[in-house]
Protein backbone atom coordinates (compact mmCIF):
# COMPACT_ATOMS: atom_id res chain seq x y z
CA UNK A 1 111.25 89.89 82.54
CA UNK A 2 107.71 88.55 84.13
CA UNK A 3 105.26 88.10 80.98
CA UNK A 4 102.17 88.46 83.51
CA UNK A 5 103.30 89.88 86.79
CA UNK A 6 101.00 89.55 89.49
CA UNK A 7 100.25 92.96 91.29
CA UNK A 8 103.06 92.19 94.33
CA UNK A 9 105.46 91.71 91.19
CA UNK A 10 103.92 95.23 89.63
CA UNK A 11 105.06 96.79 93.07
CA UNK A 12 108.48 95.88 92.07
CA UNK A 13 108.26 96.92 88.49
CA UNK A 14 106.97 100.14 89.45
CA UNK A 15 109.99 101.18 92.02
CA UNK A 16 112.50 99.62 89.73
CA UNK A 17 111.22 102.25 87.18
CA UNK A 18 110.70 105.12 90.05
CA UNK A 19 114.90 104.58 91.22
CA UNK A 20 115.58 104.27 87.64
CA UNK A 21 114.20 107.74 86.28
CA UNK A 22 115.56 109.63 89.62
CA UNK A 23 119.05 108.02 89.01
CA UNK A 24 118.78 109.55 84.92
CA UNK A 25 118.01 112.87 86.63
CA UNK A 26 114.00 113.28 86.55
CA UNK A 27 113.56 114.38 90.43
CA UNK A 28 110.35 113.28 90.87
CA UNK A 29 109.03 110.94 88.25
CA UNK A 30 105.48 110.55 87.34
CA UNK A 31 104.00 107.31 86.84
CA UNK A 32 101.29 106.58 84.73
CA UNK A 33 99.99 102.94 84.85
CA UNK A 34 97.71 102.10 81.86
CA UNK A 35 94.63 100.43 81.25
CA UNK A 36 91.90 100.11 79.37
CA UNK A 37 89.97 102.78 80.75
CA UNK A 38 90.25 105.37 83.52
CA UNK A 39 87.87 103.85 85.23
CA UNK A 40 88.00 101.52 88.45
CA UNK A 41 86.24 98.47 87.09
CA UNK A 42 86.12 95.59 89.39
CA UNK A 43 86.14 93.38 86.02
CA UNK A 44 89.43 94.20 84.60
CA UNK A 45 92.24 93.04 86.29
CA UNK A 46 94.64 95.53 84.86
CA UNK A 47 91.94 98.78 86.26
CA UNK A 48 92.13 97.09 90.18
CA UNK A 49 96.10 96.30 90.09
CA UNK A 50 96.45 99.99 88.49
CA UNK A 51 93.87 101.86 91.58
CA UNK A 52 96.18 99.32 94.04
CA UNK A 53 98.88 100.38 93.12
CA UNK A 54 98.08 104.32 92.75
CA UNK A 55 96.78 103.69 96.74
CA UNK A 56 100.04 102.29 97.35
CA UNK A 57 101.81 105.06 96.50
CA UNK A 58 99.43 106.85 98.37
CA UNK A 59 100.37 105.16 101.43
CA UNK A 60 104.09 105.29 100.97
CA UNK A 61 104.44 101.30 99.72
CA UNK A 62 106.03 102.88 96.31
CA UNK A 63 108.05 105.64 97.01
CA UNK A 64 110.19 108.53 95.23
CA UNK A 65 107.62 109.48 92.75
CA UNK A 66 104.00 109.83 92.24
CA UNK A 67 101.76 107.05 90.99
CA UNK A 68 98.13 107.49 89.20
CA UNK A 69 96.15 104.52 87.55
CA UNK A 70 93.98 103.38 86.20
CA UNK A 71 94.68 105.60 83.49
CA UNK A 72 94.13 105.16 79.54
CA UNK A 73 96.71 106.35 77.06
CA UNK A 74 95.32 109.59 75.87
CA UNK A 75 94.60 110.60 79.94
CA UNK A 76 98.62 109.73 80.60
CA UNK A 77 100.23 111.47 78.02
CA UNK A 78 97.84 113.91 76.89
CA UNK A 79 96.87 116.85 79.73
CA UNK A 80 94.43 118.16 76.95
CA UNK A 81 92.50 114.84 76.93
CA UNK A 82 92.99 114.64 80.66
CA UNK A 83 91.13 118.11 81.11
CA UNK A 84 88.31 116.98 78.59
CA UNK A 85 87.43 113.95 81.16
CA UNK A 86 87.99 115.94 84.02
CA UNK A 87 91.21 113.78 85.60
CA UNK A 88 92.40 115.14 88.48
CA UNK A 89 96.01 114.59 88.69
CA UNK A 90 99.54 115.10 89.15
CA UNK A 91 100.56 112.44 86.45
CA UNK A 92 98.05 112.80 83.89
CA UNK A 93 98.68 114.53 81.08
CA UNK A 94 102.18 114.54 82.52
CA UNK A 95 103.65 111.10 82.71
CA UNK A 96 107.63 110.43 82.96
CA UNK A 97 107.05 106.46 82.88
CA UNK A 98 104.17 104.68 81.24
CA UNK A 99 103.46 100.67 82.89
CA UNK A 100 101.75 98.81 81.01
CA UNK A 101 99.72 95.21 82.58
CA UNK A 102 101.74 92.93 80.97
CA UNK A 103 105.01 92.11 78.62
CA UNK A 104 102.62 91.67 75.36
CA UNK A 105 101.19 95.09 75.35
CA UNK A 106 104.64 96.80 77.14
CA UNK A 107 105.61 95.44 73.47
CA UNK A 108 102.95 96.34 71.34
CA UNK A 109 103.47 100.03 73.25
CA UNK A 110 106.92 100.47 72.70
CA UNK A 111 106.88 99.20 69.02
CA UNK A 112 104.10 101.51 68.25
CA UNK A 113 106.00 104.27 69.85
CA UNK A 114 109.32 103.59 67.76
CA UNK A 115 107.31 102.92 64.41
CA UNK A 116 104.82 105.35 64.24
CA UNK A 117 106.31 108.29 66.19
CA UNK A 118 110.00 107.67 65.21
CA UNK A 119 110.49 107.19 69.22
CA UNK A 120 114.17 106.68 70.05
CA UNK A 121 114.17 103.88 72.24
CA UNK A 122 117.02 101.64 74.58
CA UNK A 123 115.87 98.42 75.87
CA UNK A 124 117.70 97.89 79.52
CA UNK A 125 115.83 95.50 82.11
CA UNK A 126 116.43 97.02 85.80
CA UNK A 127 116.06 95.28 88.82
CA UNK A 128 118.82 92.83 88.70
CA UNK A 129 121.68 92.69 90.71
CA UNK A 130 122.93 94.75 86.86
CA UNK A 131 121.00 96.17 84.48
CA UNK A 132 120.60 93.62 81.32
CA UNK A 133 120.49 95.05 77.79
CA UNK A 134 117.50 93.78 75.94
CA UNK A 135 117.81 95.02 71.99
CA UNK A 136 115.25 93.76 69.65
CA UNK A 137 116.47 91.93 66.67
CA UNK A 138 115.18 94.50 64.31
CA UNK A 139 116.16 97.29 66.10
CA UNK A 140 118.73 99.63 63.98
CA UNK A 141 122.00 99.86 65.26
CA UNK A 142 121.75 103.74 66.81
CA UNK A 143 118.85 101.95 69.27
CA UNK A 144 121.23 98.79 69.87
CA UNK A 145 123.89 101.20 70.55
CA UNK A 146 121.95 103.37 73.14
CA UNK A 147 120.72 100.48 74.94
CA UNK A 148 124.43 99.82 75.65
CA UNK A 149 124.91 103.37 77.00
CA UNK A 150 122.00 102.98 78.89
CA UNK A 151 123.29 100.15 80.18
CA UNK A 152 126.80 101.20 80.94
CA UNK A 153 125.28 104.12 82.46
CA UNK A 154 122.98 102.44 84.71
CA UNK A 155 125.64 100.07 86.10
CA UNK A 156 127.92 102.17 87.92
């Protein structure tokens, strides 16, 4: 796990999560990498490594699936709030895989996710010679349990 990953390390992260969702079955996963706003601004780190990346993809350095950032929450997940700002895209609105900047607010997202939309979650790092099964200490045992399918799953 890198806590900040620099954007050559986001590369990585981002076609570890591309091979991942094609070998669960989604055919042509849609990324969605998140920042603060949809908009390229040269000040926030997060909004350039997000437009890299999305020109990347672009130019066939991340294959398998498409790639769109920067893009906030609401324009990933949401095509109705997508429309309303006018984003042009094939991932938002639509997105199979969400990538957050760093580990802190990959966290926050996926606690927020669990908690306040009753998300059913596994935690299973990819990218590793095997995948490693990451539970949370307060996850219930059904998540703990699916984490360990996932990770079964995954290792074949």
């Amino acid at each position: 796990v890198v806590v900040s990953p620099t954007l050559a390390q986001k590369v990585q992260i981002v076609q570890n999560a591309i091979d991942t969702a094609i070998e669960l079955g989604v055919e042509l996963p849609r990324v969605a990498v998140l920042a603060a706003t949809e908009m390229v601004n040269p000040e926030i780190a997060a909004n350039m490594d997000a437009a890299n990346l999305s020109k990347m993809a672009e130019r066939g350095q991340i294959r398998g699936g498409g790639v769109d950032g920067p893009l906030a929450i609401d324009n990933a997940i949401s095509l109705k709030a997508a429309q309303m700002k006018d984003i042009k895209s094939e991932v938002a609105g639509r997105a199979d895989i969400l990538i957050t900047p760093d580990v802190e607010s990959g966290n926050i997202l996926a606690k927020a996710i669990a908690y306040f939309a009753q998300g059913k979650m596994a935690g299973v790092v990819v990218g590793a010679k095997c995948p490693i099964v990451m539970p949370s200490r307060s996850d219930p045992p059904e998540q703990k349990l699916m984490s360990l399918a996932l990770g079964v799953y995954l290792s074949k």
